[in-house]
PDB file of N, CA and C in Angstrom:
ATOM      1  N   UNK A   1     137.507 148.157  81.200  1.00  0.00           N
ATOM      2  CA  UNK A   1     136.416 148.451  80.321  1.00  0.00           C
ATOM      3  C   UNK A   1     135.504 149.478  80.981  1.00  0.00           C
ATOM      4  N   UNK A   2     135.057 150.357  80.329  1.00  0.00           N
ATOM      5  CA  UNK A   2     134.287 151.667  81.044  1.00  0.00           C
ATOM      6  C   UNK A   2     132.914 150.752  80.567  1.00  0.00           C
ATOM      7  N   UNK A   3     132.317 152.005  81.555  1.00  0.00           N
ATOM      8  CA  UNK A   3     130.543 151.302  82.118  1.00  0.00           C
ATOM      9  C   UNK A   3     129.873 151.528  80.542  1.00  0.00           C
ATOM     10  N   UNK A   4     130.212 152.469  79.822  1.00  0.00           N
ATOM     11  CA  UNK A   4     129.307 152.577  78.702  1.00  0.00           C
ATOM     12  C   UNK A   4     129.845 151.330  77.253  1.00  0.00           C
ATOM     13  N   UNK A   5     130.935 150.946  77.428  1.00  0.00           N
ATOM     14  CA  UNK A   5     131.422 150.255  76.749  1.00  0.00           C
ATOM     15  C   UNK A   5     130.511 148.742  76.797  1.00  0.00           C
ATOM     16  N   UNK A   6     130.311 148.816  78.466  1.00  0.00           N
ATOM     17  CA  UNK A   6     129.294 146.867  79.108  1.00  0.00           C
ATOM     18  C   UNK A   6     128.146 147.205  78.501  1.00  0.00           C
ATOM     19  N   UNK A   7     127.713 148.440  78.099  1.00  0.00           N
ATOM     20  CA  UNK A   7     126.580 148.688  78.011  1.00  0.00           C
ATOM     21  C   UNK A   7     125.854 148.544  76.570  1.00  0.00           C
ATOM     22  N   UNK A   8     126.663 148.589  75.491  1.00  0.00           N
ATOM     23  CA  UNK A   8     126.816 149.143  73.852  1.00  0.00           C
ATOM     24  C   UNK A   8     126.053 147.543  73.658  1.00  0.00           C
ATOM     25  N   UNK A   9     125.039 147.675  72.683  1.00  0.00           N
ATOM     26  CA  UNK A   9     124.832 146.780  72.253  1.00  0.00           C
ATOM     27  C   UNK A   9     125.060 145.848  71.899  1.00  0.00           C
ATOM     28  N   UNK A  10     126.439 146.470  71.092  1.00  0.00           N
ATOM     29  CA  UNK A  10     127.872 145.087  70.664  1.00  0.00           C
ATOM     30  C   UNK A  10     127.964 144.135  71.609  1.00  0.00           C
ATOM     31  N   UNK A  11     128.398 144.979  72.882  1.00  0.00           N
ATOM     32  CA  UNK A  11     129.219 144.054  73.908  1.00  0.00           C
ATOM     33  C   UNK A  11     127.904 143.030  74.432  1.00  0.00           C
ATOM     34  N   UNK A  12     126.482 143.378  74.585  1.00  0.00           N
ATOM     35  CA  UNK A  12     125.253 142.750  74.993  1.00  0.00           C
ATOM     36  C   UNK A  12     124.999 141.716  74.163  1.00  0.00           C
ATOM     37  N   UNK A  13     125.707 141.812  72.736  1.00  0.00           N
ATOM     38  CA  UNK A  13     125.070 140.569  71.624  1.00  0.00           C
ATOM     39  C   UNK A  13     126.587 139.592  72.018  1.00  0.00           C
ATOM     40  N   UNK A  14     127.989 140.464  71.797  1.00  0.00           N
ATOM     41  CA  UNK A  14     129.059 139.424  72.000  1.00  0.00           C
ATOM     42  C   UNK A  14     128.750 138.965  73.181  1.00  0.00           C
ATOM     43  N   UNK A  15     128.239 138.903  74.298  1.00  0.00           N
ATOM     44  CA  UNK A  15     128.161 138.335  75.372  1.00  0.00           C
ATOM     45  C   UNK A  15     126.865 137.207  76.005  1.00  0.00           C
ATOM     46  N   UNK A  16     126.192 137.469  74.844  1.00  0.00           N
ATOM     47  CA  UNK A  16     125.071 136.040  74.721  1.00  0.00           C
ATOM     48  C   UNK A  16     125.700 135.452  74.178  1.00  0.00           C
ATOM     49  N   UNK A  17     125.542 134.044  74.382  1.00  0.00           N
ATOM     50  CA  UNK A  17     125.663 132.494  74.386  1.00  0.00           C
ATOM     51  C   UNK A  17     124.767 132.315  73.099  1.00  0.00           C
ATOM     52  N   UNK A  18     125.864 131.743  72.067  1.00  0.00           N
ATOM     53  CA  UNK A  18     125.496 131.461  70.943  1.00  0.00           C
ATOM     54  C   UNK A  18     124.175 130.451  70.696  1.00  0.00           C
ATOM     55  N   UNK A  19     123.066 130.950  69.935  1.00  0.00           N
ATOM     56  CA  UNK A  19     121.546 129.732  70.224  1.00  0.00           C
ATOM     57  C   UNK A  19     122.834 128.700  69.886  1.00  0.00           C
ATOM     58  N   UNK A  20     121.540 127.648  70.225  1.00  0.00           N
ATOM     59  CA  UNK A  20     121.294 126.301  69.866  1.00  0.00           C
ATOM     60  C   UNK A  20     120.764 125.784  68.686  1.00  0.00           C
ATOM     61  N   UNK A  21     121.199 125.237  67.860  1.00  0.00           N
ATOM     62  CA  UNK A  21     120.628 124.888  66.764  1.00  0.00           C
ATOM     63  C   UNK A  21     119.978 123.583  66.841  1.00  0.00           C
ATOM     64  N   UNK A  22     119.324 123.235  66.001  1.00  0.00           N
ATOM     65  CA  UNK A  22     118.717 122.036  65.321  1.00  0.00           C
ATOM     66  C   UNK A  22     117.476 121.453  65.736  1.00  0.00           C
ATOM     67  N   UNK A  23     117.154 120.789  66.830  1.00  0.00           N
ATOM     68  CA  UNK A  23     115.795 120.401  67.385  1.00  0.00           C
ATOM     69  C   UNK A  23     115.400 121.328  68.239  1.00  0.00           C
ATOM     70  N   UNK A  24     115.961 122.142  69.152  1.00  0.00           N
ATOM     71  CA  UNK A  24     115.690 122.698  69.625  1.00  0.00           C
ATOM     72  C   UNK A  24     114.835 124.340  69.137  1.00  0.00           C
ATOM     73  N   UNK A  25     115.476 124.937  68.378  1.00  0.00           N
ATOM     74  CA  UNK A  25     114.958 125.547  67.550  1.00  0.00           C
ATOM     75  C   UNK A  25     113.396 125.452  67.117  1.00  0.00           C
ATOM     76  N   UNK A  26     113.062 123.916  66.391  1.00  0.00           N
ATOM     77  CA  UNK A  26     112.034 123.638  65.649  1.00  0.00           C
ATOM     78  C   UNK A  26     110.688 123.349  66.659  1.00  0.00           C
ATOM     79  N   UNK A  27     111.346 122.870  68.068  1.00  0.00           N
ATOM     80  CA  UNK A  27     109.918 122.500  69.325  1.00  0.00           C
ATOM     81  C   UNK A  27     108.990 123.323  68.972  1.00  0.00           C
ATOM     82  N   UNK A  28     109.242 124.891  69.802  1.00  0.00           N
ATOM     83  CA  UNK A  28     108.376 126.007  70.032  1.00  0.00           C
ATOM     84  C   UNK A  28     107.293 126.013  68.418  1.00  0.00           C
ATOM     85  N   UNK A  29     107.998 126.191  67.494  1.00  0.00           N
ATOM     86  CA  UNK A  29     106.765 126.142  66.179  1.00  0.00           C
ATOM     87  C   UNK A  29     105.595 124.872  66.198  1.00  0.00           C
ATOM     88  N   UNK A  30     106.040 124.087  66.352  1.00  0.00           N
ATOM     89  CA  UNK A  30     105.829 122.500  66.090  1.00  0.00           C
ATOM     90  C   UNK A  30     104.670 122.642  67.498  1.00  0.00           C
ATOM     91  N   UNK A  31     104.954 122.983  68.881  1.00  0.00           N
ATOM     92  CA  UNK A  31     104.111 123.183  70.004  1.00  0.00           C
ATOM     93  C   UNK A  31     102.833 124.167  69.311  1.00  0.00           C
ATOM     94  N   UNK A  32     103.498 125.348  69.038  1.00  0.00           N
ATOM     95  CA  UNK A  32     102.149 126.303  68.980  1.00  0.00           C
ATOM     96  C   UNK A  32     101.349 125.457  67.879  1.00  0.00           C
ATOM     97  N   UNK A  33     101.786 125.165  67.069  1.00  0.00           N
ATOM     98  CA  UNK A  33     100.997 124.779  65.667  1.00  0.00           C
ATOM     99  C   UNK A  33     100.355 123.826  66.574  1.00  0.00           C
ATOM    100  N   UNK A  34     100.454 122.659  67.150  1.00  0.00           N
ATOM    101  CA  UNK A  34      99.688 121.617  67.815  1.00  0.00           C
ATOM    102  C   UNK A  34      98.537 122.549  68.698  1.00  0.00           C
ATOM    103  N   UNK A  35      98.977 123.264  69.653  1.00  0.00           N
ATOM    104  CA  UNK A  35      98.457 123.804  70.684  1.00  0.00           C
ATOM    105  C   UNK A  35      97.043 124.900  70.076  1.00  0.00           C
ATOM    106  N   UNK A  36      97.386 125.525  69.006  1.00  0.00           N
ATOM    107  CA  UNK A  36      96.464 126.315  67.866  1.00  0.00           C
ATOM    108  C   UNK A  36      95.645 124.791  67.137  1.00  0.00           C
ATOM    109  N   UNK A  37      95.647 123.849  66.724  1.00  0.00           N
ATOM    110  CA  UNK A  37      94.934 122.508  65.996  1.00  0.00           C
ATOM    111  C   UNK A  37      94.063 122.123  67.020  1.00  0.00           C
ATOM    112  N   UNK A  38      94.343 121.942  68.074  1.00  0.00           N
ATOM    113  CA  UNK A  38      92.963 121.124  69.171  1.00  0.00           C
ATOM    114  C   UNK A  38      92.464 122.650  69.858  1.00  0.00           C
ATOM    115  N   UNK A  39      92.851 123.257  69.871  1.00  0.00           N
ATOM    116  CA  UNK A  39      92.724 124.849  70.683  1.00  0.00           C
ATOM    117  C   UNK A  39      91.022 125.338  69.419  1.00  0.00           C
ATOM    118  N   UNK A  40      91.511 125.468  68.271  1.00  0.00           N
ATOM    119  CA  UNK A  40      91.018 126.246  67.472  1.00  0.00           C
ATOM    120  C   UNK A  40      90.362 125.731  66.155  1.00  0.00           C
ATOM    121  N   UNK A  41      91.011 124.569  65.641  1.00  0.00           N
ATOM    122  CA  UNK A  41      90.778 124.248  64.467  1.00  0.00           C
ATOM    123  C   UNK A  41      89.850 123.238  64.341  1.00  0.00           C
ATOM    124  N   UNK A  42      90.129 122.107  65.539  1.00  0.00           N
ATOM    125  CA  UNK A  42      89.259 121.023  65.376  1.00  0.00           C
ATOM    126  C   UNK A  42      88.292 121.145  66.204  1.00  0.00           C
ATOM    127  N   UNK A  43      87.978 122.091  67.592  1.00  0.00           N
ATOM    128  CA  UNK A  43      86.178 122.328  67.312  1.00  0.00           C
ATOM    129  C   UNK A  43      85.412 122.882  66.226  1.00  0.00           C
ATOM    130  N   UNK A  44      86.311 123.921  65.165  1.00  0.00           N
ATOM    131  CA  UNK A  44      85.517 124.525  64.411  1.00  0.00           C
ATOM    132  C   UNK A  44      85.024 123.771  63.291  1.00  0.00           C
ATOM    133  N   UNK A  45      85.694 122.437  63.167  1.00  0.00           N
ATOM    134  CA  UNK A  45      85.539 121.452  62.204  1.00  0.00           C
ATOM    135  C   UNK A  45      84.324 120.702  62.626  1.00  0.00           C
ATOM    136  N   UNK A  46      84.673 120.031  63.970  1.00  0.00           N
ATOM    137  CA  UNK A  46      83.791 118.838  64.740  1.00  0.00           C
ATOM    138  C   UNK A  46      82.175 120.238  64.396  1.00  0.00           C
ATOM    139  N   UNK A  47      82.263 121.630  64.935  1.00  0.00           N
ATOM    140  CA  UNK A  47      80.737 122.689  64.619  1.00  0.00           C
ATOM    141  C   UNK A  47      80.693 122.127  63.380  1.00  0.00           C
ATOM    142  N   UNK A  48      81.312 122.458  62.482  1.00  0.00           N
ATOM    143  CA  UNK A  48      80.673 122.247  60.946  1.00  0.00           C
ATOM    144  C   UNK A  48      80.166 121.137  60.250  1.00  0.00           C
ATOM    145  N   UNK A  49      80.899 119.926  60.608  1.00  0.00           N
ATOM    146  CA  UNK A  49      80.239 118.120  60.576  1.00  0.00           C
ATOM    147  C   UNK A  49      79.042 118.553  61.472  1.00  0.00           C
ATOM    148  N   UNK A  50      78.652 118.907  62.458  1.00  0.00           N
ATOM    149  CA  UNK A  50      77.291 119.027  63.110  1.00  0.00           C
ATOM    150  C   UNK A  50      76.388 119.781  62.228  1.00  0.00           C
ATOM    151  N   UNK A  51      76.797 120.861  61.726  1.00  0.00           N
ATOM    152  CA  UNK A  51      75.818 121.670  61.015  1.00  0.00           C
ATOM    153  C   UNK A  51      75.618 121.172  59.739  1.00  0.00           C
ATOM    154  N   UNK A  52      76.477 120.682  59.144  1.00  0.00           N
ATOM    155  CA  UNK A  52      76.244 120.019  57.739  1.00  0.00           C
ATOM    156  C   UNK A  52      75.114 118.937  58.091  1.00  0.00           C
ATOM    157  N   UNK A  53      75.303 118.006  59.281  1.00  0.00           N
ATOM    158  CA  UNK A  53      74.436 116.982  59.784  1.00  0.00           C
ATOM    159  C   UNK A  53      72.769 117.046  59.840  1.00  0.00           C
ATOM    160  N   UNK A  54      72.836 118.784  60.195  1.00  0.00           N
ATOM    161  CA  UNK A  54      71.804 119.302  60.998  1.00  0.00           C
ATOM    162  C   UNK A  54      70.674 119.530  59.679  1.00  0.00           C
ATOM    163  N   UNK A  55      71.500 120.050  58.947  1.00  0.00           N
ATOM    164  CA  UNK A  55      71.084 120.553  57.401  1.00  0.00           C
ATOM    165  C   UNK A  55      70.594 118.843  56.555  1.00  0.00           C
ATOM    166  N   UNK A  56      71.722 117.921  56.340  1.00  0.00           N
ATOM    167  CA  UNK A  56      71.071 117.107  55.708  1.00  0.00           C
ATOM    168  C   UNK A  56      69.532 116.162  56.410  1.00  0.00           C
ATOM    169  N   UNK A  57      69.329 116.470  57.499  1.00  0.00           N
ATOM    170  CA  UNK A  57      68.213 115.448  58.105  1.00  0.00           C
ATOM    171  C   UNK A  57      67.074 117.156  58.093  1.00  0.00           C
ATOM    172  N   UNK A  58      67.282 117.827  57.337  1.00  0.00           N
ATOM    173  CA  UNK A  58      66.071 118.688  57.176  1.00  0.00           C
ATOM    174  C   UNK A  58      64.637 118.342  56.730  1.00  0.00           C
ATOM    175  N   UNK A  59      63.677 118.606  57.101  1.00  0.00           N
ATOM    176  CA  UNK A  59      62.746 118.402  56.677  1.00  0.00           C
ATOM    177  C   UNK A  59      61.631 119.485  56.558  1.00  0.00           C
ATOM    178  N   UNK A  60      60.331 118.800  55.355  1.00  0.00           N
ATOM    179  CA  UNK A  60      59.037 119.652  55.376  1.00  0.00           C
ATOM    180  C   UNK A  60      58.405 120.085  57.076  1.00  0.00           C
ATOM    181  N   UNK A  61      58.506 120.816  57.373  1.00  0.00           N
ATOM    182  CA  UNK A  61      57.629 120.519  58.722  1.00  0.00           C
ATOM    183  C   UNK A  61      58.344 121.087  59.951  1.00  0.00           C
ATOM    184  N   UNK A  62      59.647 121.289  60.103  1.00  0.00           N
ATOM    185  CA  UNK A  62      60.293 121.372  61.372  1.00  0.00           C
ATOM    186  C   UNK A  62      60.482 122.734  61.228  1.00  0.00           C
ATOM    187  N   UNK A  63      60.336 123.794  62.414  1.00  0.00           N
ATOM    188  CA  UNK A  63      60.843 124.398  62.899  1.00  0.00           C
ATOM    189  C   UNK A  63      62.126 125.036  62.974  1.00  0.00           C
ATOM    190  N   UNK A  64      62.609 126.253  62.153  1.00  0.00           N
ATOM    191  CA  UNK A  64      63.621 126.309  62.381  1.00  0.00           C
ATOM    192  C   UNK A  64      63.738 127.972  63.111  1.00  0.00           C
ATOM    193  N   UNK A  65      65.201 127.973  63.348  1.00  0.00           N
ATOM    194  CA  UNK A  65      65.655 129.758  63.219  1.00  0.00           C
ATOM    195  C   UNK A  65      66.639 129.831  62.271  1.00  0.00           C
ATOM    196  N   UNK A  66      66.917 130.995  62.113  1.00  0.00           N
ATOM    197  CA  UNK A  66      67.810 131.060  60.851  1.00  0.00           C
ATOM    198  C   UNK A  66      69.192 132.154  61.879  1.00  0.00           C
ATOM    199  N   UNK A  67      69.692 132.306  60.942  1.00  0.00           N
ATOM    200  CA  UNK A  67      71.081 133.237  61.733  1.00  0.00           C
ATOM    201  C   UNK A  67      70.888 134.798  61.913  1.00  0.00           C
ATOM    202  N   UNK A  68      69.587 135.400  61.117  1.00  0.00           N
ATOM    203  CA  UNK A  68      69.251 136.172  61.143  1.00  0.00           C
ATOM    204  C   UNK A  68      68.509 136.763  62.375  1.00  0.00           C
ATOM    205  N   UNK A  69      67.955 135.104  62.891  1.00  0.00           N
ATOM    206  CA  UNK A  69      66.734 135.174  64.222  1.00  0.00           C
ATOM    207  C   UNK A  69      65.604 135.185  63.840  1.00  0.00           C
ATOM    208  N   UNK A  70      65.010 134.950  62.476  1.00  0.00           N
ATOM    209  CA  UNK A  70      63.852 134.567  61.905  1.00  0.00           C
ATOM    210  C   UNK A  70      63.178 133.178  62.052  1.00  0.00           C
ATOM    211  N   UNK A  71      62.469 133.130  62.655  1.00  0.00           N
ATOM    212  CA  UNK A  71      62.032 131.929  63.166  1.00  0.00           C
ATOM    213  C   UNK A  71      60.519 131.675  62.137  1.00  0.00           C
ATOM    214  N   UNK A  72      60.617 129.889  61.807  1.00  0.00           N
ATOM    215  CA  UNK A  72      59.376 130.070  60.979  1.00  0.00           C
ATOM    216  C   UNK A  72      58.993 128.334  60.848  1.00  0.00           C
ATOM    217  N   UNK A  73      58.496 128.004  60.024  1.00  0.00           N
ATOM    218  CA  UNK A  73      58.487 126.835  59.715  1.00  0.00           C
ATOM    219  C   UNK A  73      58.814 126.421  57.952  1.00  0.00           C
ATOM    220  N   UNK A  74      59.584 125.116  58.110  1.00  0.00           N
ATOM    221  CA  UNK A  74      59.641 124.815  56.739  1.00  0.00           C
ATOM    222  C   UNK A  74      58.824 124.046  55.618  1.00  0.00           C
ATOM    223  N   UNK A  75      58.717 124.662  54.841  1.00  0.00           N
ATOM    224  CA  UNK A  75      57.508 124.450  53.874  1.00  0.00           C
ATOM    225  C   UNK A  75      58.110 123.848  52.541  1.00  0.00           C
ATOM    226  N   UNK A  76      59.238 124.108  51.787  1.00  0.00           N
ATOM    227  CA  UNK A  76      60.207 123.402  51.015  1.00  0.00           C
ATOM    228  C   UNK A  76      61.506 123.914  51.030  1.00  0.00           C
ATOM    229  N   UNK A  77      62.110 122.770  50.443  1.00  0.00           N
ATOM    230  CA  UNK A  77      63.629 122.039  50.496  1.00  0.00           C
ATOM    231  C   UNK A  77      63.994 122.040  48.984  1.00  0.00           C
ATOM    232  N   UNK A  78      64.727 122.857  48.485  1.00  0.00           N
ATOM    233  CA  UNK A  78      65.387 122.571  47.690  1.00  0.00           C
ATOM    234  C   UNK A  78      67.271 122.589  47.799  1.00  0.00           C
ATOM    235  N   UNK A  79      67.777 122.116  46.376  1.00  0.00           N
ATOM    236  CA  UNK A  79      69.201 121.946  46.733  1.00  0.00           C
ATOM    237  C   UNK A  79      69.999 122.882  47.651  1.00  0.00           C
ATOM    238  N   UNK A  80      70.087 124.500  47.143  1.00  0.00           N
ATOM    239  CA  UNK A  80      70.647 124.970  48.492  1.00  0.00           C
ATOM    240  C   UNK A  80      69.727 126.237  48.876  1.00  0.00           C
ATOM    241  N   UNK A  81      68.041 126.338  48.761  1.00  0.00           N
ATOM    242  CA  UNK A  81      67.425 127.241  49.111  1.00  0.00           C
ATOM    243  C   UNK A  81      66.301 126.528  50.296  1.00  0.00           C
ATOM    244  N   UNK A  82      65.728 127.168  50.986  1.00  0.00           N
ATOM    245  CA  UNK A  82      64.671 126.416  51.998  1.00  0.00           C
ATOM    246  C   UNK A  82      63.581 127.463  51.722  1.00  0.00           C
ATOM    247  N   UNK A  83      62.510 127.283  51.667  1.00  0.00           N
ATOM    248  CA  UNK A  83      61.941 128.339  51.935  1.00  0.00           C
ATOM    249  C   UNK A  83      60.879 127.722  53.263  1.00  0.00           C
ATOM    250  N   UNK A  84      60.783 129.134  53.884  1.00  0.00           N
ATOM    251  CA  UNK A  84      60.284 128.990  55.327  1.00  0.00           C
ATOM    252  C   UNK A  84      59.341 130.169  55.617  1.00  0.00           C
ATOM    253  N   UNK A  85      57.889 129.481  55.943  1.00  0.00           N
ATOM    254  CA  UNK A  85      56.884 130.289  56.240  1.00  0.00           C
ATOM    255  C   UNK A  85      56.783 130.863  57.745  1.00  0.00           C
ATOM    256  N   UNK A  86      56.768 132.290  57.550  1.00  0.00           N
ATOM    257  CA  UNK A  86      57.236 133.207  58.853  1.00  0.00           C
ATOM    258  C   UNK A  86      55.851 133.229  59.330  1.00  0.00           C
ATOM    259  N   UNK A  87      54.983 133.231  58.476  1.00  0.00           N
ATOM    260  CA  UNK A  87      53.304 133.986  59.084  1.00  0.00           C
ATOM    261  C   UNK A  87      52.614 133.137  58.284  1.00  0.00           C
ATOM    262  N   UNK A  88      50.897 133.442  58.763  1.00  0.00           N
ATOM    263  CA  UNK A  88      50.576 133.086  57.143  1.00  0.00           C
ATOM    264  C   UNK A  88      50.211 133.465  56.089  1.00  0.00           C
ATOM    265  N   UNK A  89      50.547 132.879  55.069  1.00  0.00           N
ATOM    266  CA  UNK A  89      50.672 132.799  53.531  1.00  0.00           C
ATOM    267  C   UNK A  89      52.083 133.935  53.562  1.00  0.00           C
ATOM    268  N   UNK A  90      53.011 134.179  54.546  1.00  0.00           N
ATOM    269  CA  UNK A  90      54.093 134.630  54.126  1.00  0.00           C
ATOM    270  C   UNK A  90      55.209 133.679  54.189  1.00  0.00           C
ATOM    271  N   UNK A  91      56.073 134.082  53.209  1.00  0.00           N
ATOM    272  CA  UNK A  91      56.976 132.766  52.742  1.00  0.00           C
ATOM    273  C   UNK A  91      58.089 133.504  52.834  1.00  0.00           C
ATOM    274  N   UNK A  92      59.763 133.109  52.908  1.00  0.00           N
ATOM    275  CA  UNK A  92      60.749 133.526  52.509  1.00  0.00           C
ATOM    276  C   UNK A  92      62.108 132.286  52.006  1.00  0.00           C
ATOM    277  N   UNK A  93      62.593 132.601  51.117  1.00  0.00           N
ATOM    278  CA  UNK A  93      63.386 131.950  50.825  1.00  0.00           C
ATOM    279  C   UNK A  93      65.141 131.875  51.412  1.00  0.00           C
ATOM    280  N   UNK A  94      65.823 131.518  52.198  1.00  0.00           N
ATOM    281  CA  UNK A  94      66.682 131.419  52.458  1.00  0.00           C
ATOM    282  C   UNK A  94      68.108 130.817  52.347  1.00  0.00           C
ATOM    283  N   UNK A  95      69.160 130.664  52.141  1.00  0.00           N
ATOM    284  CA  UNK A  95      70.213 129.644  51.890  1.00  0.00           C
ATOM    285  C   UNK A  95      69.971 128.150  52.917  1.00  0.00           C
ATOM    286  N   UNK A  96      70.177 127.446  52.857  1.00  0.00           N
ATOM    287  CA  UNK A  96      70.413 126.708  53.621  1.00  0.00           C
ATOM    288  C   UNK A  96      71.605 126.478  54.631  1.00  0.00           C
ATOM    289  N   UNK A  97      72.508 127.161  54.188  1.00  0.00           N
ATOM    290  CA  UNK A  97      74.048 127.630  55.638  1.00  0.00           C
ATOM    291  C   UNK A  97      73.085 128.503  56.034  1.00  0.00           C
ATOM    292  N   UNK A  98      71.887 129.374  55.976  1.00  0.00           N
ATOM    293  CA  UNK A  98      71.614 130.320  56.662  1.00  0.00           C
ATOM    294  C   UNK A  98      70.572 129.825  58.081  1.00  0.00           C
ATOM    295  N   UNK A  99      70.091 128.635  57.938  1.00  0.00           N
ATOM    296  CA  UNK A  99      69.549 127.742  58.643  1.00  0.00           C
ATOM    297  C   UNK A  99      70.717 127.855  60.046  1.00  0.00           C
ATOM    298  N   UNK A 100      70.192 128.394  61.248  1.00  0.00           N
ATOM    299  CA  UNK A 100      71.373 127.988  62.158  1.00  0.00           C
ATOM    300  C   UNK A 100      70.457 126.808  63.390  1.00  0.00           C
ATOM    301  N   UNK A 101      69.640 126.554  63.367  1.00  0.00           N
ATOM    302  CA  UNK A 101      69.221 125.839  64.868  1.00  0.00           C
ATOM    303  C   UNK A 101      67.768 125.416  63.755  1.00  0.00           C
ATOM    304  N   UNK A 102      67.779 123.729  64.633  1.00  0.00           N
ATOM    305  CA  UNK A 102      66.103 123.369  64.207  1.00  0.00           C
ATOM    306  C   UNK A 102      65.475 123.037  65.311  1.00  0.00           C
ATOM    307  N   UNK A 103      64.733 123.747  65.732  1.00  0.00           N
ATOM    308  CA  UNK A 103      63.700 124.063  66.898  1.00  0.00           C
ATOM    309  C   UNK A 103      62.932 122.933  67.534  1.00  0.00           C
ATOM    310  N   UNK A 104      62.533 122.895  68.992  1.00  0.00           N
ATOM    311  CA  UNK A 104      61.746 121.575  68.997  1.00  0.00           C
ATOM    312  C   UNK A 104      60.143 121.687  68.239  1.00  0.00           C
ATOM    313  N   UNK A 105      59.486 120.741  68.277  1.00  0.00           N
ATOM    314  CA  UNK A 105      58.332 120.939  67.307  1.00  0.00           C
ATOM    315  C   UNK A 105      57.409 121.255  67.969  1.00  0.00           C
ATOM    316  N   UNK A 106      56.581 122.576  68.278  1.00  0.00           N
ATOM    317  CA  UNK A 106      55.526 123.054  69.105  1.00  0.00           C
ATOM    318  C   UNK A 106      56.147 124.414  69.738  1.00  0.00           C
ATOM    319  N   UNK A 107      57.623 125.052  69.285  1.00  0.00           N
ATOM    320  CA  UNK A 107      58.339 126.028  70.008  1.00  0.00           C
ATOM    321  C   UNK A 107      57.547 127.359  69.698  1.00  0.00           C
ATOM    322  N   UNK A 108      57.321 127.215  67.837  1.00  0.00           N
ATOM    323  CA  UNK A 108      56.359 128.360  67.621  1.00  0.00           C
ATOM    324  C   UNK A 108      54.863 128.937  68.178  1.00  0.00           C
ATOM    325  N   UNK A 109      54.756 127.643  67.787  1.00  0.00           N
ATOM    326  CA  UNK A 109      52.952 128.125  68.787  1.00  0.00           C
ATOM    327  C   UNK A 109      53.099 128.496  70.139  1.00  0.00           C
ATOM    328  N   UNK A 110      54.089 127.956  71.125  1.00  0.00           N
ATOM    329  CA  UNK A 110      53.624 128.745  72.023  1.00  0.00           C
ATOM    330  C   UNK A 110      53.917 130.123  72.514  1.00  0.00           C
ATOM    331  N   UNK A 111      55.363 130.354  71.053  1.00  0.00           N
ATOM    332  CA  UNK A 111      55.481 131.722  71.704  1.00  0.00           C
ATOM    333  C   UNK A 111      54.522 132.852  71.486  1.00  0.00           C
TER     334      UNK A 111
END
């Protein structure tokens, strides 16, 4: 057999060892998919049960920031709007997913 003949692609595929079928095959998917679920999926879940948490114990009065970095206090609560006084007598209305952190109580005044 000449050197370019060992070389031809043909002869490189006839000369691997036929896979393996059946369980073996299916591990590697079955691994990543697990390894991607605790890796990726279920902190981003366990964040969102926290933030949903964070949101329902809202109240008149607390301190928040928003995702924007608007920091203010909350003045009312409705179903999915907050509105939150930045200054005074200035007001803004916001989503409530837009709520990201609720502040300790006294954070504003001293900044």
């Amino acid at each position: 057999m000449s050197l370019l003949a060992t070389l031809s692609p043909t002869a490189i595929i006839a000369a691997a060892p036929a896979p393996q079928g059946g369980f073996g095959m299916l591990l590697f998917p079955i691994i990543l998919i697990a390894i991607m679920y605790f890796l990726m999926i279920r902190p981003q879940m366990k964040r969102q049960k926290e933030h949903q948490a964070m949101l329902g114990k809202l109240q008149r009065g607390d301190e928040v920031l928003t995702n924007s970095g608007i920091a203010g206090v909350v003045t009312e609560i409705g179903e999915n709007f907050v509105t939150v006084e930045i200054a005074d007598n200035v007001r803004i209305r916001v989503q409530k997913a837009a709520i990201g952190n609720v502040l300790p109580k006294g954070t504003l005044k001293s900044a």
